[in-house]
Protein backbone atom coordinates (compact mmCIF):
# COMPACT_ATOMS: atom_id res chain seq x y z
CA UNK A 1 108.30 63.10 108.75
CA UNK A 2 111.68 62.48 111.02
CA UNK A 3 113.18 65.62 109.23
CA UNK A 4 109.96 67.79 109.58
CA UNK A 5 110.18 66.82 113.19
CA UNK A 6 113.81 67.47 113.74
CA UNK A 7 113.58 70.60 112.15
CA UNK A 8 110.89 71.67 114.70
CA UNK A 9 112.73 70.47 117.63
CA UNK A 10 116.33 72.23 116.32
CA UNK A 11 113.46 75.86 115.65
CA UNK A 12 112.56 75.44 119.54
CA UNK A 13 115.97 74.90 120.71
CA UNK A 14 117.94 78.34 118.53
CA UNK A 15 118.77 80.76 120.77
CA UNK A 16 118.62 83.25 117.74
CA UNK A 17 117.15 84.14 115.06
CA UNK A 18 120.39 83.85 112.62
CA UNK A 19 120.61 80.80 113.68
CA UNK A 20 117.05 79.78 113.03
CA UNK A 21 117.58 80.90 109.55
CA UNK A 22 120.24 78.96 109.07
CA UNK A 23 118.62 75.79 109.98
CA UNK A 24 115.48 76.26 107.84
CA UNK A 25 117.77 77.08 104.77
CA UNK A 26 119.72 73.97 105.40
CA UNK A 27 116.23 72.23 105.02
CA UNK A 28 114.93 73.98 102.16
CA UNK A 29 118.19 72.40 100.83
CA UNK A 30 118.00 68.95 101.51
CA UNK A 31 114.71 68.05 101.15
CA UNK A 32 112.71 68.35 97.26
CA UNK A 33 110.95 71.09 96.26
CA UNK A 34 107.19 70.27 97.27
CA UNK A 35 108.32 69.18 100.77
CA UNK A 36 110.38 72.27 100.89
CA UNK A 37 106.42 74.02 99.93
CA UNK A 38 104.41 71.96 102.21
CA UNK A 39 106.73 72.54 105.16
CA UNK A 40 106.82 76.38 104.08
CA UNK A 41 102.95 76.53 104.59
CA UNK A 42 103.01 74.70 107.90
CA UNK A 43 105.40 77.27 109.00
CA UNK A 44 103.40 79.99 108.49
CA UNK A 45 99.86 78.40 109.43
CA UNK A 46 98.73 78.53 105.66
CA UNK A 47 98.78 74.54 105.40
CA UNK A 48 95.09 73.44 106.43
CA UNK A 49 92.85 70.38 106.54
CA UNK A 50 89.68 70.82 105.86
CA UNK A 51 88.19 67.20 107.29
CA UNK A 52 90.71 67.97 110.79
CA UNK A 53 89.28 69.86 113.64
CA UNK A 54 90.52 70.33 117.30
CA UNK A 55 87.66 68.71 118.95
CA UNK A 56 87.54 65.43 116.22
CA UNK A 57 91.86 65.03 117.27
CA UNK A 58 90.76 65.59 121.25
CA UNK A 59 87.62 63.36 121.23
CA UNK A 60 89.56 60.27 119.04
CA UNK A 61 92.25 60.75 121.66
CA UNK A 62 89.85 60.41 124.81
CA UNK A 63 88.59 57.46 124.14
CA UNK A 64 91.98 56.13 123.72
CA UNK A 65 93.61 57.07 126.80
CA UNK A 66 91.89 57.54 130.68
CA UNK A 67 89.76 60.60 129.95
CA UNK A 68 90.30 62.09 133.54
CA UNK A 69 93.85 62.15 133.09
CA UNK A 70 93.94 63.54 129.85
CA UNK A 71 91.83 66.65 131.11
CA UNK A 72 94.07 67.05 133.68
CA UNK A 73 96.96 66.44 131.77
CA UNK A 74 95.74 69.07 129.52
CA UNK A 75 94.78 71.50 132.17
CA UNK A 76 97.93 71.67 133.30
CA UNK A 77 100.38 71.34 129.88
CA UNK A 78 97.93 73.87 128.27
CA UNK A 79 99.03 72.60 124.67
CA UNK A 80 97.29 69.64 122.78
CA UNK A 81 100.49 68.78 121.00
CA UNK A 82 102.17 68.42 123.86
CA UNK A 83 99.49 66.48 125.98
CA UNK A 84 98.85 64.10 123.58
CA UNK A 85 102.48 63.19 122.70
CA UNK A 86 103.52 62.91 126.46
CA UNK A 87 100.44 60.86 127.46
CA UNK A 88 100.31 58.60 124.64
CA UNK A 89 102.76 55.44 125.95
CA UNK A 90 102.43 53.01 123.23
CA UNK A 91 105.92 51.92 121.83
CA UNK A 92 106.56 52.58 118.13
CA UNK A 93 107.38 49.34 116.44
CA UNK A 94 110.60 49.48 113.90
CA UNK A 95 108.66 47.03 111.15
CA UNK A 96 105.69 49.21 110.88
CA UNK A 97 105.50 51.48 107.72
CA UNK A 98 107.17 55.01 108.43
CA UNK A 99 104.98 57.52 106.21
CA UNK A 100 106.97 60.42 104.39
CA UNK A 101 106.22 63.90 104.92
CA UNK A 102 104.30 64.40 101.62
CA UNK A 103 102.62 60.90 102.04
CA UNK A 104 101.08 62.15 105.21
CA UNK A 105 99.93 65.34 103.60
CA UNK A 106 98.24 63.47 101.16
CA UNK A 107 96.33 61.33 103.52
CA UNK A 108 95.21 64.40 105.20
CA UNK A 109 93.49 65.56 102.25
CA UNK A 110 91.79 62.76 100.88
CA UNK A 111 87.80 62.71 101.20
CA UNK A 112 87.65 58.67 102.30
CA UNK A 113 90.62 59.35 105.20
CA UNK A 114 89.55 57.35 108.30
CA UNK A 115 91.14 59.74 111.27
CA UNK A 116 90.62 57.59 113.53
CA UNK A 117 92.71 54.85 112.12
CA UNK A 118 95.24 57.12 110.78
CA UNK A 119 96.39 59.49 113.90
CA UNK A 120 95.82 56.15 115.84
CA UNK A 121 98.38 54.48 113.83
CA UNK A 122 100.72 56.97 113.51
CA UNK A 123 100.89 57.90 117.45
CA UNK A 124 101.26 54.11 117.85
CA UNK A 125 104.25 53.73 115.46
CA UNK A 126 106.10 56.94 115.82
CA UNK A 127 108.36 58.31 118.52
CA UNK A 128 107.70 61.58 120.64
CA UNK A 129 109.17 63.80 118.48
CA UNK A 130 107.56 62.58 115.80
CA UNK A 131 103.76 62.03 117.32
CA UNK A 132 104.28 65.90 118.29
CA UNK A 133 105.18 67.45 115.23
CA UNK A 134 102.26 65.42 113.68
CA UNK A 135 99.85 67.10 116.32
CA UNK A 136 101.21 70.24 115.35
CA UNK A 137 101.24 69.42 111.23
CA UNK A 138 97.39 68.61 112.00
CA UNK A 139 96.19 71.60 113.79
CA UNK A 140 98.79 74.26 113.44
CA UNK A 141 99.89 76.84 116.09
CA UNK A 142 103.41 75.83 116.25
CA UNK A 143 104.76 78.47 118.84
CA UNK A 144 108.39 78.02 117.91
CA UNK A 145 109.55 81.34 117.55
CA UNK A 146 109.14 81.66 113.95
CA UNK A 147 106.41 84.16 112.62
CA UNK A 148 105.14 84.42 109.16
CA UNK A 149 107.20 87.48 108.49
CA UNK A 150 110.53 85.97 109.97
CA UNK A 151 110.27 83.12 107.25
CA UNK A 152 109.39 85.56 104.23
CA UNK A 153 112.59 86.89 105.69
CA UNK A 154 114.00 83.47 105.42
CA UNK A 155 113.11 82.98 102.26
CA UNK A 156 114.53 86.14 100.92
CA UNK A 157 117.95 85.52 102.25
CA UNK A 158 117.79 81.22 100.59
CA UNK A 159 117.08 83.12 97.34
CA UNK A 160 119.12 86.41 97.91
CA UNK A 161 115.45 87.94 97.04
CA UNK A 162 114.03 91.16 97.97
CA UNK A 163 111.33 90.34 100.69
CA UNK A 164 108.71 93.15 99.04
CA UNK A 165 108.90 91.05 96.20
CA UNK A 166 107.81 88.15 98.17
CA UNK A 167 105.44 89.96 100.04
CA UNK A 168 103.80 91.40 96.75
CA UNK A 169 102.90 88.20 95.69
CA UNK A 170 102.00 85.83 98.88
CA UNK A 171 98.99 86.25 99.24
CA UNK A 172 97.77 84.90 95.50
CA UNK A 173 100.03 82.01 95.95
CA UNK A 174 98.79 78.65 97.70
CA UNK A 175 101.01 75.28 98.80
CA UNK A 176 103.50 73.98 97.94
CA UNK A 177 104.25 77.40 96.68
CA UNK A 178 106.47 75.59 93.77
CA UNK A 179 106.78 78.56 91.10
CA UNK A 180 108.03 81.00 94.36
CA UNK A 181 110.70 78.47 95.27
CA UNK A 182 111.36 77.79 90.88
CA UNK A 183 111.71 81.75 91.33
CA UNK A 184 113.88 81.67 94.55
CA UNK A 185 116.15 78.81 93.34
CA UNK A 186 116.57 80.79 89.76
CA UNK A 187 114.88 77.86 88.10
CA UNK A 188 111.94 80.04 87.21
CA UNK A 189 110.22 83.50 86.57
CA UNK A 190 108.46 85.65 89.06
CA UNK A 191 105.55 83.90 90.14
CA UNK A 192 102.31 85.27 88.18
CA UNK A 193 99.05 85.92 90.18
CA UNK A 194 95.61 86.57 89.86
CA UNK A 195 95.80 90.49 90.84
CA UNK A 196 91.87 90.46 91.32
CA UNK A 197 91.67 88.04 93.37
CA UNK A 198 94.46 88.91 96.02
CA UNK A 199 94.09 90.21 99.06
CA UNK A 200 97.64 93.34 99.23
CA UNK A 201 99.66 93.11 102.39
CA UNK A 202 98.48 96.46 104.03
CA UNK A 203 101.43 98.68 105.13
CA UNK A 204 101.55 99.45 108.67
CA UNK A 205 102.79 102.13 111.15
CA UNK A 206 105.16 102.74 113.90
CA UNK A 207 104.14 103.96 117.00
CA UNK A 208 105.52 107.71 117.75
CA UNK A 209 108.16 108.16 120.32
CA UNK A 210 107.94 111.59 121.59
CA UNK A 211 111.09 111.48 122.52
CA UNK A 212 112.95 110.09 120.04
CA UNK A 213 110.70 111.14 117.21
CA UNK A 214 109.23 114.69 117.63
CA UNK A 215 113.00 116.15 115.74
CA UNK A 216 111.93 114.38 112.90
CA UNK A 217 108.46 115.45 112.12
CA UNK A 218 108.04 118.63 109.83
CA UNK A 219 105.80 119.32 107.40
CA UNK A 220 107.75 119.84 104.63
CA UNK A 221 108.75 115.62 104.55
CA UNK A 222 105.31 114.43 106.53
CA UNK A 223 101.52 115.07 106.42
CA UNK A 224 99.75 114.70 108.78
CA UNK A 225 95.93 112.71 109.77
CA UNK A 226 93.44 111.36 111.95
CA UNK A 227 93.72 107.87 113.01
CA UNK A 228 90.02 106.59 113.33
CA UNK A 229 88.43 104.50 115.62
CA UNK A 230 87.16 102.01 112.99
CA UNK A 231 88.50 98.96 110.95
CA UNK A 232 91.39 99.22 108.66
CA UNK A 233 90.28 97.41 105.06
CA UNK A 234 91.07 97.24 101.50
CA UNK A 235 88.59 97.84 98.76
CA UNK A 236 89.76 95.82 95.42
CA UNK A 237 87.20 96.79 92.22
CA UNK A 238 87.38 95.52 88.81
CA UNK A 239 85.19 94.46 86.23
CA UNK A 240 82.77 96.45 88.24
CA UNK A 241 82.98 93.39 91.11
CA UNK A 242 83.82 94.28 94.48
CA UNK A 243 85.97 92.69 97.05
CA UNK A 244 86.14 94.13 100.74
CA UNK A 245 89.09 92.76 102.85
CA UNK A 246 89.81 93.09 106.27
CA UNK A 247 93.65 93.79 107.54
CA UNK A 248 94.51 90.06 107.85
CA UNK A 249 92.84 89.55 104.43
CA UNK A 250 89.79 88.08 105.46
CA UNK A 251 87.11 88.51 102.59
CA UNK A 252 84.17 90.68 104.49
CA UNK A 253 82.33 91.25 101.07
CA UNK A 254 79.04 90.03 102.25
CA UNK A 255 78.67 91.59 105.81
CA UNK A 256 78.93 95.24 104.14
CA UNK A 257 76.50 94.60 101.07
CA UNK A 258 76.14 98.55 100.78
CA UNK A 259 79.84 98.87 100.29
CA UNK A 260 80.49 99.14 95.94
CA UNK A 261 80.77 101.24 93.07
CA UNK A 262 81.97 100.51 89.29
CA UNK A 263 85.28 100.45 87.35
CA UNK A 264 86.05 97.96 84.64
CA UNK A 265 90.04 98.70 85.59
CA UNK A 266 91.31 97.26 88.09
CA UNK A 267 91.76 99.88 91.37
CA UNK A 268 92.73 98.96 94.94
CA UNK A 269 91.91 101.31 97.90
CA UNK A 270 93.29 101.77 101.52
CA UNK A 271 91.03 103.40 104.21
CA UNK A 272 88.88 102.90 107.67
CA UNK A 273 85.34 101.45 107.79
CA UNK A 274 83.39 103.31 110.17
CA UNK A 275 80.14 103.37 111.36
CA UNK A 276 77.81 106.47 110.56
CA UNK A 277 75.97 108.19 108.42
CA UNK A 278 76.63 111.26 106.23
CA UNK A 279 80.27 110.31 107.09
CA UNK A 280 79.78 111.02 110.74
CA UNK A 281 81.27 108.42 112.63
CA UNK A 282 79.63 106.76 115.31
CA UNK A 283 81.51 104.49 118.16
CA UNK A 284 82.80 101.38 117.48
CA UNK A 285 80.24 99.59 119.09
CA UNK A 286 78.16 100.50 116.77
CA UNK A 287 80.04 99.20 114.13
CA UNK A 288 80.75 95.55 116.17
CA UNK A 289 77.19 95.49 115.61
CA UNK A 290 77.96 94.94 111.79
CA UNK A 291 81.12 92.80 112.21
CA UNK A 292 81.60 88.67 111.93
CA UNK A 293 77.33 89.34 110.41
CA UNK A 294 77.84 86.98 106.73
CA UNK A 295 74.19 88.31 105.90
CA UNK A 296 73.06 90.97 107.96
CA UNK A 297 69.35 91.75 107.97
CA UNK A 298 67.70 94.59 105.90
CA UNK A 299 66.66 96.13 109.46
CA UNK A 300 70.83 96.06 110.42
CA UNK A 301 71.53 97.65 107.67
CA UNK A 302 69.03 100.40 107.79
CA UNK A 303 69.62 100.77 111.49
CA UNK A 304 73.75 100.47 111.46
CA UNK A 305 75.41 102.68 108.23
CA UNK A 306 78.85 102.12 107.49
CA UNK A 307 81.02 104.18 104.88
CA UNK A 308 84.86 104.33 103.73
CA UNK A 309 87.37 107.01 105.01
CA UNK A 310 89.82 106.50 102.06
CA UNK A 311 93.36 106.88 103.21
CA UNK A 312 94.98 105.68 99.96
CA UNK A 313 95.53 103.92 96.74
CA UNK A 314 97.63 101.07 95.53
CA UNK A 315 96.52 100.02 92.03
CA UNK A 316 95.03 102.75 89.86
CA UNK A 317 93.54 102.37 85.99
CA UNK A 318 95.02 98.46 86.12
CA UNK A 319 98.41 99.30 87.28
CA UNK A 320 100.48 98.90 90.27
CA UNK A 321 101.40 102.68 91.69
CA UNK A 322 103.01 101.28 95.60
CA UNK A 323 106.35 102.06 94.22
CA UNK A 324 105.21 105.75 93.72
CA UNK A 325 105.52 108.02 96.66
CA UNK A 326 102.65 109.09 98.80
CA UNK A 327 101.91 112.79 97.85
CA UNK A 328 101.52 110.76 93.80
CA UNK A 329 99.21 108.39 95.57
CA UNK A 330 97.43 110.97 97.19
CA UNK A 331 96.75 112.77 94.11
CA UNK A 332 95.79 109.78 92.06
CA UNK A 333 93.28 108.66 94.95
CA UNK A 334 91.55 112.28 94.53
CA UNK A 335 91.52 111.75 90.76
CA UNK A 336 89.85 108.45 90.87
CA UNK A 337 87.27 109.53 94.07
CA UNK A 338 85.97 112.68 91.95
CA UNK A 339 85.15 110.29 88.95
CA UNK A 340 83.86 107.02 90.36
CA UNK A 341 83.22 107.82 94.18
CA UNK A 342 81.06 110.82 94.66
CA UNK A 343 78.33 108.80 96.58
CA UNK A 344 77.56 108.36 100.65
CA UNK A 345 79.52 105.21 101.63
CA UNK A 346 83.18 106.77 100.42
CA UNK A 347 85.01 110.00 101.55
CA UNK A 348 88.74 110.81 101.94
CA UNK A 349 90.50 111.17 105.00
CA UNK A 350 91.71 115.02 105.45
CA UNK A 351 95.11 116.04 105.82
CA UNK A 352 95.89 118.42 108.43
CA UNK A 353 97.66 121.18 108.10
CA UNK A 354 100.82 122.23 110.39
CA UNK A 355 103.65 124.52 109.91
CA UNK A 356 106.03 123.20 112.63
CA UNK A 357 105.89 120.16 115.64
CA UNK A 358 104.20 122.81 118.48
CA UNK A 359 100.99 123.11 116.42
CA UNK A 360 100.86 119.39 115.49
CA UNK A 361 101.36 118.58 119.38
CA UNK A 362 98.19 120.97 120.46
CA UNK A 363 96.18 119.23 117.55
CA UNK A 364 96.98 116.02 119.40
CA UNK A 365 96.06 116.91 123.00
CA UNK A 366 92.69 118.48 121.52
CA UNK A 367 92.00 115.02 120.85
CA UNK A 368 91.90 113.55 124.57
CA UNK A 369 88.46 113.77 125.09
CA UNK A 370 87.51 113.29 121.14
CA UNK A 371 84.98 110.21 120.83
CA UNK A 372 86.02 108.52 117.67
CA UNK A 373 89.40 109.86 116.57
CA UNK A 374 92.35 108.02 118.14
CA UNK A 375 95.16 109.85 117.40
CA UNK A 376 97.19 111.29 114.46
CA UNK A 377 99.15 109.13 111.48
CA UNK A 378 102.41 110.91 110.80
CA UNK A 379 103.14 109.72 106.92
CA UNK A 380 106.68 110.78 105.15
CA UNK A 381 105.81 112.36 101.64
CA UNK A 382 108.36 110.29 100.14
CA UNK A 383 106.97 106.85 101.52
CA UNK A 384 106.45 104.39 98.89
CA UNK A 385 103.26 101.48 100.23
CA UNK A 386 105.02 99.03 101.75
CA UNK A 387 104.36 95.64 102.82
CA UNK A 388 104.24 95.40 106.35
CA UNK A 389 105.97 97.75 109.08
CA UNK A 390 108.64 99.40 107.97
CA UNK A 391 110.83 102.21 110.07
CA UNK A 392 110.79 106.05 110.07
CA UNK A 393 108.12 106.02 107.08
CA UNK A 394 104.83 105.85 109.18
CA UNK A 395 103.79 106.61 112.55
CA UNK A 396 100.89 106.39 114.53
CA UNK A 397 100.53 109.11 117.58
CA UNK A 398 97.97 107.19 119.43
CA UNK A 399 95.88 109.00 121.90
CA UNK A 400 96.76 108.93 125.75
CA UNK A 401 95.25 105.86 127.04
CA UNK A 402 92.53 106.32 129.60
CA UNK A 403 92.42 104.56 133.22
CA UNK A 404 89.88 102.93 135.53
CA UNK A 405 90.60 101.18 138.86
CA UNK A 406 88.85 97.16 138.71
CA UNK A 407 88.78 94.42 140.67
CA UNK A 408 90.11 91.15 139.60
CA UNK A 409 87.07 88.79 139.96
CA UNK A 410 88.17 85.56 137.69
CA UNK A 411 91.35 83.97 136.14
CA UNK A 412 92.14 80.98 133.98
CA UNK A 413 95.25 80.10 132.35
CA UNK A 414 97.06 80.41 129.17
CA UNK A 415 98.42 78.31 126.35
CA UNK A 416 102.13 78.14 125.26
CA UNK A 417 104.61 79.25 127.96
CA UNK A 418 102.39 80.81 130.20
CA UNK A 419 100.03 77.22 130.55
CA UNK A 420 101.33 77.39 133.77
CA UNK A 421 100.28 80.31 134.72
CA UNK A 422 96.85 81.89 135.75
CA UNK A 423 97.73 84.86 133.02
CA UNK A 424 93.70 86.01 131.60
CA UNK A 425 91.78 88.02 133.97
CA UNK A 426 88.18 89.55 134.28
CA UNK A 427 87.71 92.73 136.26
CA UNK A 428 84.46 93.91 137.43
CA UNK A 429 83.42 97.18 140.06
CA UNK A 430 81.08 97.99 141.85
CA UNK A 431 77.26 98.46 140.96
CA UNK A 432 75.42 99.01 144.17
CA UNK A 433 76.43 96.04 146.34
CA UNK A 434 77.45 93.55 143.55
CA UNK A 435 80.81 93.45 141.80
CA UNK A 436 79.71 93.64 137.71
CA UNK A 437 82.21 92.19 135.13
CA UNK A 438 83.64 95.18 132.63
CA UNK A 439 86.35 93.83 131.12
CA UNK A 440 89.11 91.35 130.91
CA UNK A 441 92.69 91.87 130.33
CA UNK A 442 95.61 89.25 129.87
CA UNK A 443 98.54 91.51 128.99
CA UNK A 444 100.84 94.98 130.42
CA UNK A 445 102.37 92.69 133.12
CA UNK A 446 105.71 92.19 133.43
CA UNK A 447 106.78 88.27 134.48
CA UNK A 448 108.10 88.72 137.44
CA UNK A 449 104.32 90.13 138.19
CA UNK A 450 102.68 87.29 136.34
CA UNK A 451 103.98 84.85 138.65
CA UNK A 452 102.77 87.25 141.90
CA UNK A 453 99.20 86.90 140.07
CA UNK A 454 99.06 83.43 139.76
CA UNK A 455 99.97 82.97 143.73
CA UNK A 456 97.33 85.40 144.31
CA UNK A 457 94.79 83.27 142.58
CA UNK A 458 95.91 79.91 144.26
CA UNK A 459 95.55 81.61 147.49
CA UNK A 460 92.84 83.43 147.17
CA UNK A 461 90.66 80.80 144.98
CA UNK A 462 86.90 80.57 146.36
CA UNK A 463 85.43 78.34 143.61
CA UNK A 464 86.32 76.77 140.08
CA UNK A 465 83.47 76.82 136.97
CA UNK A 466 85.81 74.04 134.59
CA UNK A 467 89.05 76.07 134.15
CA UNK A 468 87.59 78.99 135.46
CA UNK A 469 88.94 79.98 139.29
CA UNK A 470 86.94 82.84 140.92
CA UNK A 471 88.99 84.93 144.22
CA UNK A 472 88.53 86.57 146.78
CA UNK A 473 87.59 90.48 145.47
CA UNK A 474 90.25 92.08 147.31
CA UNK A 475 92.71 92.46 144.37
CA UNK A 476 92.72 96.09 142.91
CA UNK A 477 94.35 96.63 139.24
CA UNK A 478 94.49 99.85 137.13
CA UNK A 479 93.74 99.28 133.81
CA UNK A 480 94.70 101.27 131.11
CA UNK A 481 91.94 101.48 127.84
CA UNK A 482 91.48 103.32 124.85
CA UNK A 483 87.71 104.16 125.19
CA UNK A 484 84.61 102.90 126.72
CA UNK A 485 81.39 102.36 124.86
CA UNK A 486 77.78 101.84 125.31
CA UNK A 487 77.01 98.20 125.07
CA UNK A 488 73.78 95.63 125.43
CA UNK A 489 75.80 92.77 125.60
CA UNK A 490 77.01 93.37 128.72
CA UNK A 491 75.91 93.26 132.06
CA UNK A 492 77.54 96.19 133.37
CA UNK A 493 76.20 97.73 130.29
CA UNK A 494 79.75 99.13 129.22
CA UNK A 495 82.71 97.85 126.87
CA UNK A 496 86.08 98.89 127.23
CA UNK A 497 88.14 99.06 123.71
CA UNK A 498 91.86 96.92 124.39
CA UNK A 499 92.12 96.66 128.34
CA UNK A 500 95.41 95.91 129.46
CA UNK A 501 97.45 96.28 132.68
CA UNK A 502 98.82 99.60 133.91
CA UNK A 503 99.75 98.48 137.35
CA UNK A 504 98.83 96.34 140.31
CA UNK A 505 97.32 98.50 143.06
CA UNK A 506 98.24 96.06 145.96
CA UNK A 507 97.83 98.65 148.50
CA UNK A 508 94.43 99.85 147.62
CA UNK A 509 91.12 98.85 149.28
CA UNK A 510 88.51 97.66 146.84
CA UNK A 511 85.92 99.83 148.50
CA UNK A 512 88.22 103.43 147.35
CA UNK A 513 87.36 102.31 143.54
CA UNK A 514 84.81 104.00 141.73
CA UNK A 515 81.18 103.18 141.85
CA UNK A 516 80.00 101.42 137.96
CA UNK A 517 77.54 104.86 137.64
CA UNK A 518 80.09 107.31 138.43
CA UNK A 519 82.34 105.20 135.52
CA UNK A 520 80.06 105.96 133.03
CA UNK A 521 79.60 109.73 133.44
CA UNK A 522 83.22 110.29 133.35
CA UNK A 523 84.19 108.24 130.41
CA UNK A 524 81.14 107.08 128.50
CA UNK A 525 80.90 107.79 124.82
């Protein structure tokens, strides 16, 4: 555990990235393979427990320590890891038994583990260092500047691999992840997975720079589509069994029953769910309707449709095609929808035809007021599907963002370096006399105008609900937002899609903003 912890501590301390690899490669190299694994999965939040939750950890801790301070303590650090380490005083004892890495990890999965006795013991016995990195091994969320992608980066450069390779394959693997690091260390093959069972990194897109990227765009090397106001998944079919995954590979099978078809070969498709029928999309509040429901209800199905704009294909008649290029793809994905697809819950997306950048850019402003397309997807002809974002192969020209004038009502604060700070806000206008929440926004400031915020919160505080601090409505912010829907669930009766800071109007009375009904016939869907 003292090198797992070290490691950490040197991760928090790089000042760049090269150097960050260079530490974790230096680890990978001096500790054994299934520590090497384990550690791996931490890294990348794929190492779980399933008897460990966040309340259990906070609760055995309480009753350990005074619980007032701890809640304050907490309040203030913003990070459990860090609370707990800090407040915990006890003195570790040199003749108690140190636990190794993988000991701990086995301890943490056994079905008779006593947590109590365990994370009691090991805060007790262990320095700071080491009772924080066990916080963090317990619950994850280590916030030291290393993402999952910058450690499949890692990884590539320890075994001088090609990171599409690794990406191909991480999803079907599970910890320690011994036959990738056999395969990185050239002590083994390419590590075999179950194809249909894997969830396939989805390939994402760039967003468009006018100015830097409108030269590039023609249509003999790009086509051109509609970005859709939906949710990006992956269909995987074979042995007539269907699999539905969401972008971060979450298995959504069972909320969209409706969703299937048949092939005995195994095919993988890319496209947008959307709500509608006849494969006319309705708003995405309609389909939120559908989302995070395990079993929906006969009547939510009837009453909410969903269907499958098909962008593209990555396995076709059992075999991998992502390594041919798009316009191949393209072709193969009509092949396959005209034999197995021809039913109401799966269409393809259309490409739009341009002869040079003018006509694309008047396609795009006809879009402004368009209620569920949000923009255009720029794709090179020659793109192969790759993992992840890559440059100059896709683009996304997202729609102009839309803007509203709201008045900053509540604010609590963050976690990781902005616990300090009151940094999440909820905005509300004007209905009648009464100020109505409509949305709430913790990002689009700069830090320099974080730390103006959180003075005007401490001097403007009227009341506190737990973390919760409500002001004095006399703060005026223009939000930016990508659309505004219908919605029950809220009181004002409205739902803005991805709010986010434009600017801070501190000059501007709240009673110049406009009025909640005069909101909703200008931007309503």
């Amino acid at each position: 555990m003292r090198k797992f912890s070290i490691l950490l501590k040197q991760l928090i301390f790089c000042p760049s990235n090269i150097e960050k690899t260079k530490v974790i490669i230096d680890y990978l190299n001096d500790v054994d393979i299934e520590e090497a694994g384990y550690t791996v999965a931490a890294l990348t939040n794929n190492l779980k427990f399933k008897h460990i939750k966040a309340y259990k950890v906070k609760q055995i801790i309480k009753s350990k320590v005074d619980s007032t301070l701890f809640d304050l303590s907490y309040d203030y650090v913003g990070d459990l890891a860090d609370t707990i380490s800090l407040i915990w005083n006890k003195k570790p004892k040199n003749s108690h038994k140190k636990y190794s890495f993988l000991e701990i990890i086995t301890i943490l999965n056994s079905n008779d583990l006593d947590l109590e006795k365990f994370v009691t013991d090991f805060l007790n016995n262990n320095n700071l260092d080491e009772r924080w990195a066990f916080i963090k091994l317990l619950l994850g969320g280590f916030r030291i500047g290393a993402s999952a992608t910058f450690i499949k980066n890692t990884l590539a450069e320890y075994g001088r691999k090609n990171k599409d390779d690794i990406e191909k394959v991480w999803n079907g693997l599970s910890p320690p992840y011994l036959n990738l690091l056999k395969w990185l260390k050239d002590e083994g093959g390419y590590p075999k997975i179950n194809l249909n069972e894997t969830f396939h990194t989805m390939m994402l897109a760039n967003s468009f720079d006018l100015n830097k990227d409108a030269n590039k765009i023609s249509p003999e090397n790009h086509i051109a589509e509609y970005k859709w106001d939906g949710i990006r998944v992956q269909v995987l079919c074979e042995n007539n069994t269907i699999k539905l995954y969401s972008r971060t590979g979450e298995n959504i099978s069972s909320s969209f029953p409706e969703i299937t078809f048949n092939s005995r070969e195994l095919v993988v498709l890319d496209g947008e769910l959307l709500a509608g029928k006849n494969f006319i999309p309705q708003s995405f509040g309609e389909l939120q309707k559908r989302i995070n429901k395990k079993k929906p209800s006969k009547k939510l199905l009837d009453e909410t449709s969903v269907f499958i704009r098909l962008y593209d294909i990555l396995f076709f008649e059992g075999k991998d095609i992502r390594n041919e290029n798009l316009i191949v793809r393209k072709q193969k994905l009509e092949n396959f929808y005209s034999k197995y697809l021809l039913n109401n819950k799966f269409d393809i997306s259309e490409i739009i035809p341009f002869s040079n950048f003018q006509q694309l850019e008047k396609i795009y402003k006809s879009l402004y007021k368009s209620k569920f397309k949000e923009g255009l997807m720029l794709k090179r002809k020659l793109s192969l599907y790759i993992s992840g974002r890559k440059k100059n192969l896709w683009l996304k020209w997202k729609r102009a963002p839309k803007y509203i004038d709201a008045i900053l009502m509540y604010a609590q604060r963050g976690h990781g370096k902005r616990s300090s700070f009151y940094s999440d806000f909820t905005f509300g206008v004007f209905d009648n006399n009464n100020i109505v929440p409509i949305a709430k926004a913790y990002s689009g400031y700069s830090d320099e105008e974080l730390v103006k915020l959180d003075r005007f919160v401490r001097e403007n505080t009227i009341t506190s609900f737990g973390p919760v601090r409500e002001v004095n409505k006399k703060l005026v912010v223009e939000l930016a937002f990508d659309s505004m829907q219908k919605s029950n669930r809220h009181k004002s009766g409205i739902a803005l899609r991805f709010p986010r800071f434009h600017r801070i109007r501190w000059d501007k009375p709240v009673n110049e903003t406009l009025l909640l009904n005069e909101i909703k016939s200008e931007f309503i869907n």
